[in-house]
N, C-alpha and C. Protein backbone atom coordinates (compact mmCIF):
# COMPACT_ATOMS: atom_id res chain seq x y z
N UNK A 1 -10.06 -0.51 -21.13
CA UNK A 1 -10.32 -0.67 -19.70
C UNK A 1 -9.22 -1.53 -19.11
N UNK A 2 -9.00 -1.25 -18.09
CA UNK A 2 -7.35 -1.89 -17.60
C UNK A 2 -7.94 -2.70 -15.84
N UNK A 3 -7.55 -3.37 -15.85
CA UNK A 3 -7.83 -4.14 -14.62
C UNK A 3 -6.41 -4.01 -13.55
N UNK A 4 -6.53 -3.93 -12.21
CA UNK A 4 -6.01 -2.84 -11.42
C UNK A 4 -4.91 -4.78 -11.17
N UNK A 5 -5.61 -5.64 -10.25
CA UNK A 5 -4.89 -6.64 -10.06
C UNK A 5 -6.13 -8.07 -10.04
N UNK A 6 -5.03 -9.48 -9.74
CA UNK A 6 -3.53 -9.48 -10.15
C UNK A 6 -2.84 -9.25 -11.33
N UNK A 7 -2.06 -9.41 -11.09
CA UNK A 7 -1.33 -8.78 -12.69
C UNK A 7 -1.54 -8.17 -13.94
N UNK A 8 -2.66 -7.39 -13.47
CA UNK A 8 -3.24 -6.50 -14.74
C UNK A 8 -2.08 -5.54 -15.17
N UNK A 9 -2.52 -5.38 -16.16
CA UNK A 9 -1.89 -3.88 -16.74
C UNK A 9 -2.26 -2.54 -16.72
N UNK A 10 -1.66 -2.25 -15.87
CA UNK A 10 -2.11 -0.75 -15.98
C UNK A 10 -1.80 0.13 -16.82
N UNK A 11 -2.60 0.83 -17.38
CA UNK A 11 -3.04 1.34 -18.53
C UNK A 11 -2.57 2.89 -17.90
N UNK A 12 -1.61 3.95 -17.78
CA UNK A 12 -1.48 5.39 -17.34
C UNK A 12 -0.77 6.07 -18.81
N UNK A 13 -1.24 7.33 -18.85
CA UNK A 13 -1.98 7.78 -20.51
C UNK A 13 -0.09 8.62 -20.02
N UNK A 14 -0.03 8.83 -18.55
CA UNK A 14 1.35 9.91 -18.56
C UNK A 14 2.80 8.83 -18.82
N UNK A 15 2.14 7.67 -18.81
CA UNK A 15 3.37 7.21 -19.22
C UNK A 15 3.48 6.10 -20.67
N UNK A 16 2.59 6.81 -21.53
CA UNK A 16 2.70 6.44 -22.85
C UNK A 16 3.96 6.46 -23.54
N UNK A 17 4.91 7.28 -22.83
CA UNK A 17 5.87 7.52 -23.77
C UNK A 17 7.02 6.55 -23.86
N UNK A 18 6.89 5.52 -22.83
CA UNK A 18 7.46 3.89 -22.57
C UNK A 18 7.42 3.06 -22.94
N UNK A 19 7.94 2.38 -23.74
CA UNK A 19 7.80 0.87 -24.62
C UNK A 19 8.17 0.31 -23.36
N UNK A 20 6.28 -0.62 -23.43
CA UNK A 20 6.59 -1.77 -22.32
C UNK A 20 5.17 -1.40 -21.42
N UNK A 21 4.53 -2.03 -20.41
CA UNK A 21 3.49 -2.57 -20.06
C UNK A 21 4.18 -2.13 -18.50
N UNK A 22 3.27 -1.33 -17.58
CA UNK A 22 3.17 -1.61 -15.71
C UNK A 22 2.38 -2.55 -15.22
N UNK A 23 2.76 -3.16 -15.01
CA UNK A 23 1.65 -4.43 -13.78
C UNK A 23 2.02 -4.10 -12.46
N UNK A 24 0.86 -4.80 -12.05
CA UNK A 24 0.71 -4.67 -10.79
C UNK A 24 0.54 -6.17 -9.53
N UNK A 25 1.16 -6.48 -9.33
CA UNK A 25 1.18 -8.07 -9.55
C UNK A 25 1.58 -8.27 -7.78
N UNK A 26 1.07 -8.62 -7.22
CA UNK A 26 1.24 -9.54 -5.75
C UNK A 26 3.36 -10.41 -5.74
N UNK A 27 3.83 -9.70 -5.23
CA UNK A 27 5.14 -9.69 -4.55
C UNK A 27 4.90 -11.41 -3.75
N UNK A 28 6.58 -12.29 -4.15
CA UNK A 28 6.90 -13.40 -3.83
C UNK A 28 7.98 -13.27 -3.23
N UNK A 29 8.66 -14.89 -2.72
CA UNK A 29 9.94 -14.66 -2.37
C UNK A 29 11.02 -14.90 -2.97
N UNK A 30 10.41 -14.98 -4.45
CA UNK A 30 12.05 -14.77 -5.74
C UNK A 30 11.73 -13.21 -5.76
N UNK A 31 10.99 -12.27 -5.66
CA UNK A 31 11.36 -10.89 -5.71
C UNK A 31 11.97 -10.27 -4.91
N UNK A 32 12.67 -10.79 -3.53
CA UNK A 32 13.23 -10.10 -2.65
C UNK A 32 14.62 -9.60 -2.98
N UNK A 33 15.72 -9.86 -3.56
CA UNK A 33 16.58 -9.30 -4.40
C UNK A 33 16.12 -8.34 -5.40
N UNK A 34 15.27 -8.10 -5.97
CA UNK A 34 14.61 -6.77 -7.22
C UNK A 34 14.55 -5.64 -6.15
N UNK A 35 13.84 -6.24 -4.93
CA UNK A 35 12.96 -5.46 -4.31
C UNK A 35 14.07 -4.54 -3.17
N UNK A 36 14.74 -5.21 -2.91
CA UNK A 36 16.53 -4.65 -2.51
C UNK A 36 16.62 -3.71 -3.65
N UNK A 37 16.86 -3.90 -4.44
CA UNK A 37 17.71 -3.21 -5.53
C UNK A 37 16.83 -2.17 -5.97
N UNK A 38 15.35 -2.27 -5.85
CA UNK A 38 14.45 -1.31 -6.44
C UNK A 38 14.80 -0.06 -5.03
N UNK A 39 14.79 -0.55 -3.55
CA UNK A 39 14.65 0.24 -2.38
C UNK A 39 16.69 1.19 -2.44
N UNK A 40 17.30 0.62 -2.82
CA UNK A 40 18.53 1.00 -3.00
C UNK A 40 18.53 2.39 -3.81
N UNK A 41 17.65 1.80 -4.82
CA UNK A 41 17.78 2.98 -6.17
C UNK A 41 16.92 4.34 -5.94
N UNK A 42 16.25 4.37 -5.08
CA UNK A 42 15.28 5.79 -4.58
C UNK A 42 16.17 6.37 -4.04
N UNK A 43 15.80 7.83 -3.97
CA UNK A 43 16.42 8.90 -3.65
C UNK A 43 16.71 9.00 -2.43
N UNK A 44 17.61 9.53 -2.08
CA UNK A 44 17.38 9.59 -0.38
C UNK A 44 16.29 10.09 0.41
N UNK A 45 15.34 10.91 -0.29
CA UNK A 45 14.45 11.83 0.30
C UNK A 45 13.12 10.97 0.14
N UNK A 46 13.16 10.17 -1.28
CA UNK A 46 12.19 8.97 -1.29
C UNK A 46 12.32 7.88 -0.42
N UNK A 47 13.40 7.20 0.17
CA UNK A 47 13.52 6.27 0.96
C UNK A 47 12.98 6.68 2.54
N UNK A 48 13.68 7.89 2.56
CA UNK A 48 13.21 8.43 4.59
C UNK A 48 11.76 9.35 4.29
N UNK A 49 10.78 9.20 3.10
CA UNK A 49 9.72 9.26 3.55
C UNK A 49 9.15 8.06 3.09
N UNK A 50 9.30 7.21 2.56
CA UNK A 50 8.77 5.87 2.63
C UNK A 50 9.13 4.74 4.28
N UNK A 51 9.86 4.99 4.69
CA UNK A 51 10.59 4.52 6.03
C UNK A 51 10.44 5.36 7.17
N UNK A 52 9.96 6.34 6.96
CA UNK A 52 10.20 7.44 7.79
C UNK A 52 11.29 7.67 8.58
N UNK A 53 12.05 7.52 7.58
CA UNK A 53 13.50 7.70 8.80
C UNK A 53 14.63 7.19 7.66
N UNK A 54 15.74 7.41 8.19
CA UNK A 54 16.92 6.73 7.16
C UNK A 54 17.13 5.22 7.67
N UNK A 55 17.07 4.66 6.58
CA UNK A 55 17.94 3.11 6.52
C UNK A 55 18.35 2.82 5.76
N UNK A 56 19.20 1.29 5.97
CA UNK A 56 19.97 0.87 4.79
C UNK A 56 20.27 -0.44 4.74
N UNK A 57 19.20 -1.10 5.30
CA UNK A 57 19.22 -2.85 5.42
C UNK A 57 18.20 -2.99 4.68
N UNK A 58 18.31 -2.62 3.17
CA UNK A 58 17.23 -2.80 2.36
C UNK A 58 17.00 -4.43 1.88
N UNK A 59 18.14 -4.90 2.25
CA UNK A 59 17.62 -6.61 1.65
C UNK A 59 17.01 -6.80 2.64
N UNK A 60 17.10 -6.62 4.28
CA UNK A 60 16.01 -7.16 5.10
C UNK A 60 15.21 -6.51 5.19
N UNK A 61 14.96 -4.93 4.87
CA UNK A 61 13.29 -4.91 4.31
C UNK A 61 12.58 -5.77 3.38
N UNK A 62 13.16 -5.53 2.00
CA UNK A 62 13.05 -6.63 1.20
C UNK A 62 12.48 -7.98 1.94
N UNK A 63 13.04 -8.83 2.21
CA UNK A 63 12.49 -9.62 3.06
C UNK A 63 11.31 -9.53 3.86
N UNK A 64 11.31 -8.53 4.53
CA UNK A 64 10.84 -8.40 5.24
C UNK A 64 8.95 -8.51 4.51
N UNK A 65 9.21 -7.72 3.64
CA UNK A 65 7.95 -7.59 2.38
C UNK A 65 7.39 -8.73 2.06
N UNK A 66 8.37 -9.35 1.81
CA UNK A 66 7.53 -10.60 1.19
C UNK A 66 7.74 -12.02 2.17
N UNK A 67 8.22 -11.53 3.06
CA UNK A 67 8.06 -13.10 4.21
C UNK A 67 6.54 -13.55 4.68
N UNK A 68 6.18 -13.08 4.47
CA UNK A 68 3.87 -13.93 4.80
C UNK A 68 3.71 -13.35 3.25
N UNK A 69 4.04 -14.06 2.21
CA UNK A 69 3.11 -13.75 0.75
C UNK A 69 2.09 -14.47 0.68
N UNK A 70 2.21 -15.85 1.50
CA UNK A 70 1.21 -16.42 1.40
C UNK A 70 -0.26 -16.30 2.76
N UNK A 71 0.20 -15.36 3.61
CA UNK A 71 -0.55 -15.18 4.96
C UNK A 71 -1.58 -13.99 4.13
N UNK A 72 -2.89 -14.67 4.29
CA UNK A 72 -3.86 -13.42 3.67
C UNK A 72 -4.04 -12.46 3.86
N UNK A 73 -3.68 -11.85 5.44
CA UNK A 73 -3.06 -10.32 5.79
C UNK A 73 -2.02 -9.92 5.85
N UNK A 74 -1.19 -10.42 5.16
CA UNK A 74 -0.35 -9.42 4.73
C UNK A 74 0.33 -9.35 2.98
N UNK A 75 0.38 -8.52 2.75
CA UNK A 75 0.63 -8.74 1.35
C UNK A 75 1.70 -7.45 0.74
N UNK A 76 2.12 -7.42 -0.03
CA UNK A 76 3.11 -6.66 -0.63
C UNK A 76 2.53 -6.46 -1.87
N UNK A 77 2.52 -5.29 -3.22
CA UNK A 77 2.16 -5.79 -4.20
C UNK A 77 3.27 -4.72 -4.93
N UNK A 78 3.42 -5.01 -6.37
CA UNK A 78 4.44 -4.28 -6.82
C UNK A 78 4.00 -3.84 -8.07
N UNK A 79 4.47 -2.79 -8.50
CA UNK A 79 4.34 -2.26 -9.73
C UNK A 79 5.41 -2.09 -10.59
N UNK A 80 5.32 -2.78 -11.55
CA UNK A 80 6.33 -3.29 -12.14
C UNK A 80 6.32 -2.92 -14.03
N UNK A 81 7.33 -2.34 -14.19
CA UNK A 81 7.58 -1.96 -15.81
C UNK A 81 8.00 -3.42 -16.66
N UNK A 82 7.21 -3.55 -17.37
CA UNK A 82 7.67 -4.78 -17.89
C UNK A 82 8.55 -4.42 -19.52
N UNK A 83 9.67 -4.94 -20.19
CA UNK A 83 9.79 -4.68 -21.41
C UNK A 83 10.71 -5.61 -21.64
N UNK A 84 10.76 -5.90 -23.07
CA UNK A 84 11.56 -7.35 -23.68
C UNK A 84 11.65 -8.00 -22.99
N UNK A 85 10.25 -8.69 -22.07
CA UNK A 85 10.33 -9.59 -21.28
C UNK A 85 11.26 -9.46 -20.17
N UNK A 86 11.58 -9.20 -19.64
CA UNK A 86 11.80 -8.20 -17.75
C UNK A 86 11.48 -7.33 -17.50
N UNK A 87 11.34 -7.62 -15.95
CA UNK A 87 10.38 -6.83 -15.46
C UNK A 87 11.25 -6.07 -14.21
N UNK A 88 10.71 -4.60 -14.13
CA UNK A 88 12.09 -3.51 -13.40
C UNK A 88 10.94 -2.95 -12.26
N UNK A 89 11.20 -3.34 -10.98
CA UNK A 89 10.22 -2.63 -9.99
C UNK A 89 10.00 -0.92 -9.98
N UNK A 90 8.78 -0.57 -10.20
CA UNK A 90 8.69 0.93 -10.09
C UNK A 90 8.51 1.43 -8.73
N UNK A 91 7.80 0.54 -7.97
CA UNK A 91 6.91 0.75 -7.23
C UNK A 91 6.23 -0.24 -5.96
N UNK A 92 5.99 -0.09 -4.84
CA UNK A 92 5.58 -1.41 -4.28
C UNK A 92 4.90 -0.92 -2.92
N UNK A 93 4.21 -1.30 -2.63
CA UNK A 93 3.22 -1.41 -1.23
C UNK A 93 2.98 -2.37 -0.06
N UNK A 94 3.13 -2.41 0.97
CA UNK A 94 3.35 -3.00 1.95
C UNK A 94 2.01 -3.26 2.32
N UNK A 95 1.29 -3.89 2.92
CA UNK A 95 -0.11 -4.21 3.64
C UNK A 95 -0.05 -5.10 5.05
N UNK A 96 -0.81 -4.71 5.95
CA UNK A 96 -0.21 -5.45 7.17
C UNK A 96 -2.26 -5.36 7.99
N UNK A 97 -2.25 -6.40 8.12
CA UNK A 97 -3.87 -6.81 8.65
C UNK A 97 -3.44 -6.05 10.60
N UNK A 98 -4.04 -5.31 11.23
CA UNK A 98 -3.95 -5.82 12.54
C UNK A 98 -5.07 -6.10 13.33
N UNK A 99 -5.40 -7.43 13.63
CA UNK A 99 -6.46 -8.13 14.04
C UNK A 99 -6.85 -6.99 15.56
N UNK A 100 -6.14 -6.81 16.34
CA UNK A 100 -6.60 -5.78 17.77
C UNK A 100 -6.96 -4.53 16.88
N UNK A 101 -6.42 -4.25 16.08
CA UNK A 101 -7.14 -2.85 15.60
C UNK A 101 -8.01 -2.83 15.20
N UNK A 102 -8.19 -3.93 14.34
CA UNK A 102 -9.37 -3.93 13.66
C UNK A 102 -9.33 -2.88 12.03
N UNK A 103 -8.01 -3.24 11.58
CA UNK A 103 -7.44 -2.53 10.06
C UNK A 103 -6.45 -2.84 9.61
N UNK A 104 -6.34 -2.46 8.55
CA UNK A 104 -4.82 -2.49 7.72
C UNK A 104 -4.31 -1.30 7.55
N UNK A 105 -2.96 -1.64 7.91
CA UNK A 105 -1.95 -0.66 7.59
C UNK A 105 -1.10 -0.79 6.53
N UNK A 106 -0.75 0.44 5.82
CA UNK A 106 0.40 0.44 4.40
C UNK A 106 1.37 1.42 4.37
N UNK A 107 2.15 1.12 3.58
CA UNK A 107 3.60 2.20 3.31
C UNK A 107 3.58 1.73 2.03
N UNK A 108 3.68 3.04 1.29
CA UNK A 108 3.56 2.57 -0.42
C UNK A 108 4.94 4.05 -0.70
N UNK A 109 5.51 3.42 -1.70
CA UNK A 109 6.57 4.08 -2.50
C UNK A 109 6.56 4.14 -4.39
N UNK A 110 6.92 5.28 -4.91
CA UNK A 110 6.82 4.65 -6.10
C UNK A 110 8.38 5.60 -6.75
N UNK A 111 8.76 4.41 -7.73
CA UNK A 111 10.44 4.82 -8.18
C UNK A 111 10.37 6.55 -8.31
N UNK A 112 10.90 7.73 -8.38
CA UNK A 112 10.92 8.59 -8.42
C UNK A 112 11.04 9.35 -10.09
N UNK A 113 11.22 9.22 -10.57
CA UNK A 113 10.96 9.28 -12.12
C UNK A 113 9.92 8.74 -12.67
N UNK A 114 8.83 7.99 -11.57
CA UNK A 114 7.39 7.44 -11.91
C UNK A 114 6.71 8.17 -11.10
N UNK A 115 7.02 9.09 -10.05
CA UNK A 115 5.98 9.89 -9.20
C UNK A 115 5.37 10.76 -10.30
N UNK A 116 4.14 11.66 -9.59
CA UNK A 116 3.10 12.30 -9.95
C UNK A 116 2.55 12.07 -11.21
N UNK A 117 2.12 10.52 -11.78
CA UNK A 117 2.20 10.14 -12.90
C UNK A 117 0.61 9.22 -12.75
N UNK A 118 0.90 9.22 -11.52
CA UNK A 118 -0.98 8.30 -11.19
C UNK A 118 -0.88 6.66 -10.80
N UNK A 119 0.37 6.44 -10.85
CA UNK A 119 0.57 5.01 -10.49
C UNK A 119 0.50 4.72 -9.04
N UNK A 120 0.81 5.99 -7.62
CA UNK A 120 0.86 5.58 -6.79
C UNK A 120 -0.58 5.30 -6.29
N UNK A 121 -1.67 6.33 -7.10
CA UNK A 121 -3.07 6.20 -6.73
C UNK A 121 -3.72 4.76 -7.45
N UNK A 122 -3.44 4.72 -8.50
CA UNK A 122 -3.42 2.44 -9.03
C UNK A 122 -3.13 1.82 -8.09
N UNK A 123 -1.72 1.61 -7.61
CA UNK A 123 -1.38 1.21 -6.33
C UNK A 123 -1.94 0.87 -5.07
N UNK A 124 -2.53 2.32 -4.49
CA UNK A 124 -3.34 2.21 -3.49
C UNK A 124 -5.09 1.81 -3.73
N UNK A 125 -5.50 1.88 -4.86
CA UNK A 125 -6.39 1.12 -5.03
C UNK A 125 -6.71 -0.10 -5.79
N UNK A 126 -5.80 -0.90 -5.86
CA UNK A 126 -4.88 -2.42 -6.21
C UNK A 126 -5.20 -2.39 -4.69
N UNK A 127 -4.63 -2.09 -3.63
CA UNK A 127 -4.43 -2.74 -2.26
C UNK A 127 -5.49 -2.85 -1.83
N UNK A 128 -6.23 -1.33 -1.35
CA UNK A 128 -7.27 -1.58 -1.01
C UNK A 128 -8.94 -2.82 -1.25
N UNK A 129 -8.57 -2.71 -3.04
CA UNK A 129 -9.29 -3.50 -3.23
C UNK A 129 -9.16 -5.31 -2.65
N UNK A 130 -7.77 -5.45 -2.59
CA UNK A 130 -7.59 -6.47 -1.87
C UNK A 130 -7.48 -6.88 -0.41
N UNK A 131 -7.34 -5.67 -0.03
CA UNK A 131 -8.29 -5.58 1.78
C UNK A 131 -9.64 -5.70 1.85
N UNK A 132 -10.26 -4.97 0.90
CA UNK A 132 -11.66 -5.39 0.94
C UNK A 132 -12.17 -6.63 0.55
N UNK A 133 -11.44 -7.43 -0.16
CA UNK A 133 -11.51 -8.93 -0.98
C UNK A 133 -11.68 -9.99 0.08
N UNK A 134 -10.58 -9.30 1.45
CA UNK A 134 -10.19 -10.52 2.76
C UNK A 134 -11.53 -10.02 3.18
N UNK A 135 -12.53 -8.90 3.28
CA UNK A 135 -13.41 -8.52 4.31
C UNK A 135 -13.05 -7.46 5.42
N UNK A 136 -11.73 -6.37 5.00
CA UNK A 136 -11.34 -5.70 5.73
C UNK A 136 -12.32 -4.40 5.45
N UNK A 137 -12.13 -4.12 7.10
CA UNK A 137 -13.01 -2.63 6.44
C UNK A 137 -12.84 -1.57 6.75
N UNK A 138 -11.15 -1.17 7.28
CA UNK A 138 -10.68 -0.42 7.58
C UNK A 138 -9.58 -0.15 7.13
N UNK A 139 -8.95 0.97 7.02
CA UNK A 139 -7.44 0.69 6.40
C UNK A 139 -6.53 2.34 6.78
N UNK A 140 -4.86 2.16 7.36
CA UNK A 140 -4.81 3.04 7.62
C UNK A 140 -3.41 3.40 7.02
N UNK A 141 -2.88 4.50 8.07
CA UNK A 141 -1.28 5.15 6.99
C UNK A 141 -0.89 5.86 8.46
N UNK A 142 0.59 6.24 8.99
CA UNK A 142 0.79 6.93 9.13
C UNK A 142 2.08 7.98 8.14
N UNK A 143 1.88 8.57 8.33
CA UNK A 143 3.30 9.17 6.93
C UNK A 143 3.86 11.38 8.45
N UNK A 144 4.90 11.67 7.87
CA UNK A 144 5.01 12.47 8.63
C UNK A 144 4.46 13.65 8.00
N UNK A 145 4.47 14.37 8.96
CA UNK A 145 3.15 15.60 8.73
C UNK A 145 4.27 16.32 7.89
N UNK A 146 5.46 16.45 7.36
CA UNK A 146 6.31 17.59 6.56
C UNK A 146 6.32 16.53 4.85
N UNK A 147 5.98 15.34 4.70
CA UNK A 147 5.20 14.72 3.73
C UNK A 147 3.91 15.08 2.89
N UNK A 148 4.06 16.06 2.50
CA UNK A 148 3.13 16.69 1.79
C UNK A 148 2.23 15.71 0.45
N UNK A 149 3.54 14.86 -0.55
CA UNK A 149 3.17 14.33 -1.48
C UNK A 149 2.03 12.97 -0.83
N UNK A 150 2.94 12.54 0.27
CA UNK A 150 1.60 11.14 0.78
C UNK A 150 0.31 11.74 1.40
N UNK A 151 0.65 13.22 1.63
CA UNK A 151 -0.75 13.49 2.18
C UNK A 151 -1.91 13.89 1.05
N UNK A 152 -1.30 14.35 0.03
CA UNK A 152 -2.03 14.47 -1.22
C UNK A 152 -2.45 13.40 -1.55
N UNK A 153 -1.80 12.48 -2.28
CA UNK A 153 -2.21 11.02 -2.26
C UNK A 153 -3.10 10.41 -1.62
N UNK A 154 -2.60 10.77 -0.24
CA UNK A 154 -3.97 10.02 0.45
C UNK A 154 -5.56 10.78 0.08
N UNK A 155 -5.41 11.62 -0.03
CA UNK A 155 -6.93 12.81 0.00
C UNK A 155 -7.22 12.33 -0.94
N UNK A 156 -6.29 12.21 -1.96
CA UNK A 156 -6.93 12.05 -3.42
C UNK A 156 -7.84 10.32 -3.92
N UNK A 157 -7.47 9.86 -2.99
CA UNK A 157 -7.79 8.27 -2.64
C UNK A 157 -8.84 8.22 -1.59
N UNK A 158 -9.49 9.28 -1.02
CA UNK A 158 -10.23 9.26 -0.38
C UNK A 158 -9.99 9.11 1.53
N UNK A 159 -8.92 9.29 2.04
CA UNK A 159 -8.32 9.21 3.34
C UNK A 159 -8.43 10.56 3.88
N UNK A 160 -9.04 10.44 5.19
CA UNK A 160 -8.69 11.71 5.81
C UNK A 160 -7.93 11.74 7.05
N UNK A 161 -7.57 12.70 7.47
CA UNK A 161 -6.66 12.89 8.93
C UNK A 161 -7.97 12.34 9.89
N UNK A 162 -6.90 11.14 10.85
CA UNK A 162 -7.76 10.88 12.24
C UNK A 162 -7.79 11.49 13.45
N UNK A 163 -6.68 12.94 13.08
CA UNK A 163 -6.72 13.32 14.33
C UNK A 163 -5.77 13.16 15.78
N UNK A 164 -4.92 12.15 15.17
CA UNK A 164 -4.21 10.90 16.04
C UNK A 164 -2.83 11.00 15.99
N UNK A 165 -2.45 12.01 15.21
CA UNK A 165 -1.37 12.47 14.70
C UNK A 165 -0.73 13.20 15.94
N UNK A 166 1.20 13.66 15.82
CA UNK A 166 1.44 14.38 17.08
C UNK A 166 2.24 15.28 16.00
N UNK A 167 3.14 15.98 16.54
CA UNK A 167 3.79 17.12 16.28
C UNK A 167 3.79 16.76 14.68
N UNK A 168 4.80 15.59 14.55
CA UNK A 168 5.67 15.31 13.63
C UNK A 168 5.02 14.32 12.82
N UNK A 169 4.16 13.60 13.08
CA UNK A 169 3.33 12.81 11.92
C UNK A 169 1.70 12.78 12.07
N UNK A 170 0.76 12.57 10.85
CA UNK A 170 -0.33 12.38 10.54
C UNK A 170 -1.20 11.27 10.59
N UNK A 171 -2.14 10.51 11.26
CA UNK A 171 -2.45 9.54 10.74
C UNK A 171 -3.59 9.51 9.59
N UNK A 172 -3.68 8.88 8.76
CA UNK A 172 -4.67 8.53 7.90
C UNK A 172 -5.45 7.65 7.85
N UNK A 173 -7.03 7.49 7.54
CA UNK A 173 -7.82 6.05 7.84
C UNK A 173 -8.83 6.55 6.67
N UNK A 174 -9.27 4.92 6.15
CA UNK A 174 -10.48 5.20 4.96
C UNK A 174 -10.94 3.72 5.55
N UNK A 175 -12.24 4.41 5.22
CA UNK A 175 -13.82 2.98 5.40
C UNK A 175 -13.59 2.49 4.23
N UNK A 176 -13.37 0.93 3.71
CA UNK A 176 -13.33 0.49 2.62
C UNK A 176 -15.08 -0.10 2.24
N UNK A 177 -15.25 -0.43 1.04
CA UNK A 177 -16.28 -0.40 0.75
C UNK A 177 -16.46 -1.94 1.03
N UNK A 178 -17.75 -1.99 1.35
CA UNK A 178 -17.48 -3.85 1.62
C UNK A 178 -18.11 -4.52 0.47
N UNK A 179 -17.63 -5.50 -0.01
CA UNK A 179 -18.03 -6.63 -1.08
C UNK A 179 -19.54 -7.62 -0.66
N UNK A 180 -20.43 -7.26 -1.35
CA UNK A 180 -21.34 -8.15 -1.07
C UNK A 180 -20.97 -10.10 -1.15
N UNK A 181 -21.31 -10.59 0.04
CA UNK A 181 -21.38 -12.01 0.10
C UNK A 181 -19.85 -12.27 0.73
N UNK A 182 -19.31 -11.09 1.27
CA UNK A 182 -18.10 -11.21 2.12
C UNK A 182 -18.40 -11.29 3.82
N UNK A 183 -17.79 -12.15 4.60
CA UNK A 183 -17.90 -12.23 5.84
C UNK A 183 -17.13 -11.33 6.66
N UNK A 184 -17.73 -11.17 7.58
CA UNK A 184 -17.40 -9.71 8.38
C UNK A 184 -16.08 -10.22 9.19
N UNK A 185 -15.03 -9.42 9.36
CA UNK A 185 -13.28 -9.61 10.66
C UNK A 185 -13.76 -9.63 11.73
């Protein structure tokens, strides 16, 4: 049995064939250089659908990720290959509380030689569970409607279309489950 976070190990049977351990571990601000270098190394086609768009100021995304690590709505978390003691980002998720909305929003990516492997669905329920931890009880996505793989993902995680979407992108929203003896946003 594998525990999702903090820093559990995730346990995925498709990637047995790896000497070395994935965690899943809550993003700081000594990871903002990895986290550059992890956003550098995706494909081009992985970066402009994680961004929706092209960029290339990946150290100030980077930054950008982990500047409130310690603000309880917002959080980053990363999935991370660990072996001979270092650890190589696979993977990482953005989380962003918005108090007028009344939800959280995410952008999750995972290294591309780790897609369709089950880590991005760990991932998104690593986060979620920690939206629901603050007492969130909403949570959303937009990704573009020619994004097929995040729309799978999302279904498969339980998200459906809100409807809210225009030509060119989708939105996504899931009711999180609420934690007994948690106070309501």
């Amino acid at each position: 049995m594998s525990q999702i976070f903090p820093d559990a190990v995730v346990e995925l049977t498709t990637l047995a064939e790896l000497e070395g351990a994935v965690c899943i571990r809550a993003a700081d601000a000594s990871d903002v250089k990895s986290l550059s270098i992890y956003f550098t190394g995706l494909s081009t086609t992985t970066r402009n659908k994680r961004f929706m768009g092209a960029r290339t100021d990946f150290a100030v995304v980077a930054a950008e990720c982990v500047a409130k690590a310690n603000h309880a709505d917002h959080f980053t978390l990363l999935a991370e290959l660990r072996q001979e003691g270092q650890g190589t980002i696979i993977g990482e998720t953005r989380y962003v509380y918005d108090a007028g909305a009344r939800h959280g929003e995410f952008a999750i990516s995972v290294a591309d030689v780790f897609q369709r492997r089950g880590l991005g669905l760990q991932m998104m329920t690593a986060m979620e569970r920690r939206a629901s931890d603050l007492g969130h009880e909403m949570i959303a996505a937009e990704t573009a409607r020619a994004n097929a793989e995040m729309r799978g993902l999302a279904k498969k995680a339980g998200f459906t279309d809100t409807g809210l979407g225009d030509w060119q992108s989708v939105n996504l929203a899931k009711r999180l489950s609420r934690q007994p003896g948690l106070p309501q946003t």
